[in-house]
PDB file of N, CA and C in Angstrom:
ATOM      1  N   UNK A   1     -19.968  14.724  11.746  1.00  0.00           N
ATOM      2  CA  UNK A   1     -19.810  15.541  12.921  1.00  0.00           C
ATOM      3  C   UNK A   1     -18.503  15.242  13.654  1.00  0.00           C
ATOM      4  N   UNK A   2     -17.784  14.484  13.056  1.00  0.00           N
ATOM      5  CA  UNK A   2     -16.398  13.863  13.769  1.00  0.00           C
ATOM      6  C   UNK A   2     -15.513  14.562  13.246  1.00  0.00           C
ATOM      7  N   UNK A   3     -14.647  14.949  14.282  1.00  0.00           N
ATOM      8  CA  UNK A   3     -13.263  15.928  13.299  1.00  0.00           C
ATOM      9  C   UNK A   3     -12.017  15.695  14.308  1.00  0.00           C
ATOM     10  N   UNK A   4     -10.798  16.293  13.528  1.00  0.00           N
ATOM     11  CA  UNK A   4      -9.720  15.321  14.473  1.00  0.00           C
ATOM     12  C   UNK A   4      -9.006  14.964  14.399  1.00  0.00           C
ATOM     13  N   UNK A   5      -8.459  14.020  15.293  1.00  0.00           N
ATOM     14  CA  UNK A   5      -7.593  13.251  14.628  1.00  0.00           C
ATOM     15  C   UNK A   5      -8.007  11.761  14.517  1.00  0.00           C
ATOM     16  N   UNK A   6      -9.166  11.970  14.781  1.00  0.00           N
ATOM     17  CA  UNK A   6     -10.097  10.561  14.676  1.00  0.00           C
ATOM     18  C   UNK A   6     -10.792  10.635  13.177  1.00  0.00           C
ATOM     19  N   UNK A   7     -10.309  11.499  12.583  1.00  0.00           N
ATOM     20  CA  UNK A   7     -10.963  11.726  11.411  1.00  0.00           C
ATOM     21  C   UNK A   7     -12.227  13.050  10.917  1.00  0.00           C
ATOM     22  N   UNK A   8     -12.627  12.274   9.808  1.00  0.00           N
ATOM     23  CA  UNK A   8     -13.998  13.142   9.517  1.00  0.00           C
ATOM     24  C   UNK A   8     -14.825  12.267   9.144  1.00  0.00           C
ATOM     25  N   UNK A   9     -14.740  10.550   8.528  1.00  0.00           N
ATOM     26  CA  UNK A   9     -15.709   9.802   8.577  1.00  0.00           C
ATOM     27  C   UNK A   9     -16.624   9.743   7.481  1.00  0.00           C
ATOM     28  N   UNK A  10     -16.236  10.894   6.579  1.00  0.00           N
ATOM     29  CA  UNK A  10     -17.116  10.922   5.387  1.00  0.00           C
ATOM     30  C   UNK A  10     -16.831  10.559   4.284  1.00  0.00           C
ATOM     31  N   UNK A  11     -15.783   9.557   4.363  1.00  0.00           N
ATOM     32  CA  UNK A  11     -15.444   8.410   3.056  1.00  0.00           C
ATOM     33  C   UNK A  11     -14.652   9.771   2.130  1.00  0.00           C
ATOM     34  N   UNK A  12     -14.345  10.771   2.357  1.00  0.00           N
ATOM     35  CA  UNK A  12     -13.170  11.471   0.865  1.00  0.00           C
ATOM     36  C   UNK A  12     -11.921  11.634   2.235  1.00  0.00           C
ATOM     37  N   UNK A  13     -11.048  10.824   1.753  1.00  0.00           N
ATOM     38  CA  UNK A  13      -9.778  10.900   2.667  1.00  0.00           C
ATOM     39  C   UNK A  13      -8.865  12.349   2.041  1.00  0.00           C
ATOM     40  N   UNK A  14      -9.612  13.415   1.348  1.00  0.00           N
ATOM     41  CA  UNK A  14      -8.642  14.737   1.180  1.00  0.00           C
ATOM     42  C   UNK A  14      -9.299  15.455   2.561  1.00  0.00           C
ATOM     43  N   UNK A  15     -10.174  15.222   3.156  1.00  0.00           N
ATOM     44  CA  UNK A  15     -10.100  15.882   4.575  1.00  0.00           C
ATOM     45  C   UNK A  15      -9.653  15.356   5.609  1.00  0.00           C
ATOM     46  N   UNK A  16      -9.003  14.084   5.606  1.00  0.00           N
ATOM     47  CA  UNK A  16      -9.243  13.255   6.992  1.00  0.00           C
ATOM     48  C   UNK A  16      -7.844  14.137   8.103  1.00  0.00           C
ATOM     49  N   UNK A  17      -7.051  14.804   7.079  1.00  0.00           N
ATOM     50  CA  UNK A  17      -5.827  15.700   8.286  1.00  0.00           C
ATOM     51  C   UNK A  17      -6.696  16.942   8.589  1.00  0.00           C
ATOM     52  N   UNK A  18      -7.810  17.422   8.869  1.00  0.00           N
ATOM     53  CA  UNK A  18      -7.975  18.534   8.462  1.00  0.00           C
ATOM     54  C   UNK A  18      -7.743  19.205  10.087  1.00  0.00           C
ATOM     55  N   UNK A  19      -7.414  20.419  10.476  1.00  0.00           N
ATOM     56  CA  UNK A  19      -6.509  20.435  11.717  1.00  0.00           C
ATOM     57  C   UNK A  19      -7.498  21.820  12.397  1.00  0.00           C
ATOM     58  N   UNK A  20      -7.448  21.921  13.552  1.00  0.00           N
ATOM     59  CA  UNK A  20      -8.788  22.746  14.542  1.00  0.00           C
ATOM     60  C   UNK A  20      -9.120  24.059  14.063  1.00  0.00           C
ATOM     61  N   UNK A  21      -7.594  24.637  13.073  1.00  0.00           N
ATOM     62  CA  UNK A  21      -7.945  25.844  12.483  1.00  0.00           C
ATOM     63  C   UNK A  21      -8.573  25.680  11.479  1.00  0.00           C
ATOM     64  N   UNK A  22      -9.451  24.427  10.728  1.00  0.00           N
ATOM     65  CA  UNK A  22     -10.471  24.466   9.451  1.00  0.00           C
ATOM     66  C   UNK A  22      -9.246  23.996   8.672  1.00  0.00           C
ATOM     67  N   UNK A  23      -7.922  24.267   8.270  1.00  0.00           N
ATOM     68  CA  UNK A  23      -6.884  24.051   7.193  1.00  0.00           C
ATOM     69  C   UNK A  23      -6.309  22.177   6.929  1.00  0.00           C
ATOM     70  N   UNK A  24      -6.359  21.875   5.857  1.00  0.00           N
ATOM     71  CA  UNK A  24      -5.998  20.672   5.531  1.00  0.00           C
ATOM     72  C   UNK A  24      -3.904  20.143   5.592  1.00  0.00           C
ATOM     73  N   UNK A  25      -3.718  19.425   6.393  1.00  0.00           N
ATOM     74  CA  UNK A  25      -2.405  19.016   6.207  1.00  0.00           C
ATOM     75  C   UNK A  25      -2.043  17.731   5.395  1.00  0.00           C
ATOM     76  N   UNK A  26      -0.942  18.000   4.613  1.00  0.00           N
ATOM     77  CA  UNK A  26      -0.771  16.812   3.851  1.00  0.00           C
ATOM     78  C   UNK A  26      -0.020  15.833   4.575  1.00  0.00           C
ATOM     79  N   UNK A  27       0.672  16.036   5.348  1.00  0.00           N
ATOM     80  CA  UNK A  27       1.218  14.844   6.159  1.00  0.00           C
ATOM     81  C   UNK A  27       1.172  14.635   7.873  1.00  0.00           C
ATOM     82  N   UNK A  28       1.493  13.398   8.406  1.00  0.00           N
ATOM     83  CA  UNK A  28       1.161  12.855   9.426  1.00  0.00           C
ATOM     84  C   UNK A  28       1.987  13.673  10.489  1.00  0.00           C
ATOM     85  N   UNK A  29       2.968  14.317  10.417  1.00  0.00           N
ATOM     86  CA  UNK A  29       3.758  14.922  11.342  1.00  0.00           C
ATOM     87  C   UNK A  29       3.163  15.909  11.620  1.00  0.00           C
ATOM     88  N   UNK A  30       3.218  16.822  10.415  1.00  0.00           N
ATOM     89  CA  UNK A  30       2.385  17.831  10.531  1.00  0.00           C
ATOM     90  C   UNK A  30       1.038  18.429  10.717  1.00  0.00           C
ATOM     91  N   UNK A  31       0.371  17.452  10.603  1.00  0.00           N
ATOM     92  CA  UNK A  31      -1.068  17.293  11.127  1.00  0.00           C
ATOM     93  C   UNK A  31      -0.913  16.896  12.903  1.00  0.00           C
ATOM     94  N   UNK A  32      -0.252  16.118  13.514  1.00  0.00           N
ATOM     95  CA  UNK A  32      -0.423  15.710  14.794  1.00  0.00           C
ATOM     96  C   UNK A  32       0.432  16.854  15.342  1.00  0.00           C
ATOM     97  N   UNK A  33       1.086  17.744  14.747  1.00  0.00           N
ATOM     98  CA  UNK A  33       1.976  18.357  15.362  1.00  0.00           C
ATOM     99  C   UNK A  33       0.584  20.131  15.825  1.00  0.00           C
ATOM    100  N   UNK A  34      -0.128  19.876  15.240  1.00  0.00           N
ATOM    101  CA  UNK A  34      -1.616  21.046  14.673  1.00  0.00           C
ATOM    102  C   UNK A  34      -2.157  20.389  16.572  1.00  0.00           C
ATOM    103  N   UNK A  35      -2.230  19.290  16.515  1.00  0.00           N
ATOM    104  CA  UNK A  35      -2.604  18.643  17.939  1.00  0.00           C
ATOM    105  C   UNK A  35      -2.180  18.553  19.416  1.00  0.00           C
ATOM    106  N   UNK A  36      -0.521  18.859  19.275  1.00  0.00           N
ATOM    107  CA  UNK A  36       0.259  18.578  20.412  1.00  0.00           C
ATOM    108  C   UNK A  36       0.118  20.131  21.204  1.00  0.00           C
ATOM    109  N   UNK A  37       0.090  19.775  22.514  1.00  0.00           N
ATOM    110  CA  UNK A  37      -0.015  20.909  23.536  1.00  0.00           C
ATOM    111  C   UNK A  37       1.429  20.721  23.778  1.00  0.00           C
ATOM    112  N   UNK A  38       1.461  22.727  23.688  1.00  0.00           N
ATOM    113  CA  UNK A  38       3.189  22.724  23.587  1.00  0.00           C
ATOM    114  C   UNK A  38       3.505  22.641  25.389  1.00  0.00           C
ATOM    115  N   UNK A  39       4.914  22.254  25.315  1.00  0.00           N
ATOM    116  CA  UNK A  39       5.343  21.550  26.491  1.00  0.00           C
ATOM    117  C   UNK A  39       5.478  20.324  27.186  1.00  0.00           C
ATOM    118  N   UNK A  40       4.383  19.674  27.004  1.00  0.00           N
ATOM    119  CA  UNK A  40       4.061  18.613  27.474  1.00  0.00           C
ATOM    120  C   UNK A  40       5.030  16.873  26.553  1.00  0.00           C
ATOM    121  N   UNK A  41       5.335  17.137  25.515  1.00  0.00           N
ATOM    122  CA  UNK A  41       6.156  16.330  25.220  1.00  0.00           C
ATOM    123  C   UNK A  41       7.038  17.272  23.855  1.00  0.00           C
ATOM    124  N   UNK A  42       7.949  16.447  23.193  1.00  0.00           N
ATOM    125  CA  UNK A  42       8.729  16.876  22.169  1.00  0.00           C
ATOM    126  C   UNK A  42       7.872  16.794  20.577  1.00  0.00           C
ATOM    127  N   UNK A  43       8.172  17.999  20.320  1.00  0.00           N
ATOM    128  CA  UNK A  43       7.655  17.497  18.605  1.00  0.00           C
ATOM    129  C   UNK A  43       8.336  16.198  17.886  1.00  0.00           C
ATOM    130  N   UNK A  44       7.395  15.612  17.023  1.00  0.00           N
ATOM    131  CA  UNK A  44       8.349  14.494  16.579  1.00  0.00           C
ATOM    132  C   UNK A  44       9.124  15.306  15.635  1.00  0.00           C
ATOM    133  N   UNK A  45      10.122  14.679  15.077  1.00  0.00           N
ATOM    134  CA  UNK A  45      10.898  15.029  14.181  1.00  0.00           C
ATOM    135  C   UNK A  45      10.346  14.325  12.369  1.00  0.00           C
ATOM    136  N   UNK A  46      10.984  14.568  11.631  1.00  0.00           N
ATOM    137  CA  UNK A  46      10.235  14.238  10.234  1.00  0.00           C
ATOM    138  C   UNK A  46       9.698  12.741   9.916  1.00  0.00           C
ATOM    139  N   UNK A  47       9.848  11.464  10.714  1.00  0.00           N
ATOM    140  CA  UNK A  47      10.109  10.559  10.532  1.00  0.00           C
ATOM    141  C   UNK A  47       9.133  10.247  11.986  1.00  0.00           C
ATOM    142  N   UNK A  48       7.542   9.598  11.655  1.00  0.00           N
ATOM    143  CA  UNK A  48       7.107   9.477  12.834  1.00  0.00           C
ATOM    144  C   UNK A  48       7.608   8.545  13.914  1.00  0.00           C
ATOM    145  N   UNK A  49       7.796   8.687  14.996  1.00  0.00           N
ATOM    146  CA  UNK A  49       8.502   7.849  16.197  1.00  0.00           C
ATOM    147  C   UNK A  49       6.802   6.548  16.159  1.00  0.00           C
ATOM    148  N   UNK A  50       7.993   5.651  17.024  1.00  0.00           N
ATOM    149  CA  UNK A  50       6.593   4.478  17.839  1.00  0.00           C
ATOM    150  C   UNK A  50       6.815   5.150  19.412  1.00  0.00           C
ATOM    151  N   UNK A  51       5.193   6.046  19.337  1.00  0.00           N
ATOM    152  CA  UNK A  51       5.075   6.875  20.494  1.00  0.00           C
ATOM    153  C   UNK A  51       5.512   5.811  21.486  1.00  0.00           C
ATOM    154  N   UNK A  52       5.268   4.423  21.796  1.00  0.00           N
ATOM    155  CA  UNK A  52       5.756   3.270  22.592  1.00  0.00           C
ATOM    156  C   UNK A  52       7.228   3.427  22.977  1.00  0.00           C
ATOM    157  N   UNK A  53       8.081   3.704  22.431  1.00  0.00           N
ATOM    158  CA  UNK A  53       9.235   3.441  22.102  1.00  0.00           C
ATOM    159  C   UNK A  53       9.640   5.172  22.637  1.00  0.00           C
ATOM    160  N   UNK A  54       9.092   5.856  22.506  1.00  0.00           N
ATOM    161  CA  UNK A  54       9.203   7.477  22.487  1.00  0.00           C
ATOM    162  C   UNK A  54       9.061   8.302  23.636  1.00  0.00           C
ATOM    163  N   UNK A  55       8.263   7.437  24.261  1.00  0.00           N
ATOM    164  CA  UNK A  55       7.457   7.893  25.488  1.00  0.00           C
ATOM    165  C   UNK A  55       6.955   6.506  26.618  1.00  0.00           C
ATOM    166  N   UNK A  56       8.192   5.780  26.694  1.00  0.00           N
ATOM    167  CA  UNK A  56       8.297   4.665  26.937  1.00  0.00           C
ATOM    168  C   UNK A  56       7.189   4.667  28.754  1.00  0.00           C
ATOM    169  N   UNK A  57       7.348   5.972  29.309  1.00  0.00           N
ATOM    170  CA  UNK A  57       6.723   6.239  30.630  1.00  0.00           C
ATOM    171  C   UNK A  57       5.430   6.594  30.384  1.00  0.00           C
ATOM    172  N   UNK A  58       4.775   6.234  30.308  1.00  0.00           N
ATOM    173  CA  UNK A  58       3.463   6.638  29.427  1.00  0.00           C
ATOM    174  C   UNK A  58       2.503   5.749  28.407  1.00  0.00           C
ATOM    175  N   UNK A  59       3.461   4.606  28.992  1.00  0.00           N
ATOM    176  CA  UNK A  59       2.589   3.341  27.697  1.00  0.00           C
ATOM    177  C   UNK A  59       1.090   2.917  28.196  1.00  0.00           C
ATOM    178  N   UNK A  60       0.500   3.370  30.056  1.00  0.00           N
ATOM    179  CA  UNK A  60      -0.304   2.856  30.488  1.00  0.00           C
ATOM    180  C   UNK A  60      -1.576   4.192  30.100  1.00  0.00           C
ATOM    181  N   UNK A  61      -1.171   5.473  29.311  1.00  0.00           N
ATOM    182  CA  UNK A  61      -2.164   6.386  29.278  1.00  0.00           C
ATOM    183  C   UNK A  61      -2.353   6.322  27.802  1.00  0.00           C
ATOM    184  N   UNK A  62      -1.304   5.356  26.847  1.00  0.00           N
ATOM    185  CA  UNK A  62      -1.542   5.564  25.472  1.00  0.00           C
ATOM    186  C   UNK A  62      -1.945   4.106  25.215  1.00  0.00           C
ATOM    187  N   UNK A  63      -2.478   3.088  26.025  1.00  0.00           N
ATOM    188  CA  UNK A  63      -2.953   2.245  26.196  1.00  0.00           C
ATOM    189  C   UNK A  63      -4.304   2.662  26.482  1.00  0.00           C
ATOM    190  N   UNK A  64      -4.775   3.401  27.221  1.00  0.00           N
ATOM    191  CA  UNK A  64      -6.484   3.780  27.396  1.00  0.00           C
ATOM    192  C   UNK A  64      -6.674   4.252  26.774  1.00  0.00           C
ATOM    193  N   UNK A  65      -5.701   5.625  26.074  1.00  0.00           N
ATOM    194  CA  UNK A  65      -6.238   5.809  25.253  1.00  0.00           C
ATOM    195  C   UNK A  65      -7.235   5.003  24.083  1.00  0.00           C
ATOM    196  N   UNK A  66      -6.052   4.325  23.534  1.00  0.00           N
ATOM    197  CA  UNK A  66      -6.553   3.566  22.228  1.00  0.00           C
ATOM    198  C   UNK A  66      -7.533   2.707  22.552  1.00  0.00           C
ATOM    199  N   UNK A  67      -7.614   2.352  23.852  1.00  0.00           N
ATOM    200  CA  UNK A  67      -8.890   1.366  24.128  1.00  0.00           C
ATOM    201  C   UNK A  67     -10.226   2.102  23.967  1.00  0.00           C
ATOM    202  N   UNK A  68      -9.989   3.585  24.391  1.00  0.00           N
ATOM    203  CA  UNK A  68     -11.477   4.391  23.931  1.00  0.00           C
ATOM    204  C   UNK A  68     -11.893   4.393  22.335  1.00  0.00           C
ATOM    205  N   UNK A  69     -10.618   4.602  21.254  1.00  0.00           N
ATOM    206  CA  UNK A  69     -10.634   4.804  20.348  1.00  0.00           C
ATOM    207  C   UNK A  69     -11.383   3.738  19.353  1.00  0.00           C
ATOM    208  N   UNK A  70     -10.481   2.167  20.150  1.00  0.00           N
ATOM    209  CA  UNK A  70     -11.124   0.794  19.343  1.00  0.00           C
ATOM    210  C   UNK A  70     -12.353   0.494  20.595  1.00  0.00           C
ATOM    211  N   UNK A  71     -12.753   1.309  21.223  1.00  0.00           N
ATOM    212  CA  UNK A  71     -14.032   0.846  21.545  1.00  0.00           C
ATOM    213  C   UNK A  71     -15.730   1.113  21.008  1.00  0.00           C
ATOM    214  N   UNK A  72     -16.410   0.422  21.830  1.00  0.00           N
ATOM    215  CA  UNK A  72     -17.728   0.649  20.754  1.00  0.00           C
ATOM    216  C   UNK A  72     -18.305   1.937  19.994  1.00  0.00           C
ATOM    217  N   UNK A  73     -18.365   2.851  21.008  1.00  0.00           N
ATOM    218  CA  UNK A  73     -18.906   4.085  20.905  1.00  0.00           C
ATOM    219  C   UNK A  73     -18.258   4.977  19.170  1.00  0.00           C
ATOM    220  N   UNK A  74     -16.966   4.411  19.122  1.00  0.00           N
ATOM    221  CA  UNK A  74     -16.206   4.526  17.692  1.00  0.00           C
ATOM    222  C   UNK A  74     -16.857   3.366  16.552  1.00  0.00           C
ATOM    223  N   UNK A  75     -17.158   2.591  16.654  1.00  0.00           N
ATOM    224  CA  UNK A  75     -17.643   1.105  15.656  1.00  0.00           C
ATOM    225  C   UNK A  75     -18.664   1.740  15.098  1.00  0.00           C
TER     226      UNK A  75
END
């Protein structure tokens, strides 16, 4: 029931990009790029950035983030 970019969870990694329109992406740019709300930051370019490094103003919301992500409710 998980879909995303958190995955799909069902052990065959040919779905794990699979993107909100149902369609499978083969790579990481292009799959997160299926994710990004336009405006709000820059597309990456071919070569993924360290969002840290990228979005250096913003390290305290991509910090909670990931704390939801490695938290229990995910385990």
């Amino acid at each position: 029931q998980v879909r995303g970019l958190c995955g799909t969870y069902n052990w065959h990694q040919q779905d794990e990009f699979t993107t909100p329109a149902g369609d499978v992406e083969l790579g990481i740019v292009a799959f997160a790029n299926k994710f990004r709300v336009p405006g709000t930051c820059p597309a990456p370019g071919p070569v993924p950035l360290d969002s840290c490094d990228a979005f250096a103003g913003h390290r305290e919301q991509v910090e909670a983030a990931c704390a939801i992500l490695l938290g229990a409710i995910f385990q």
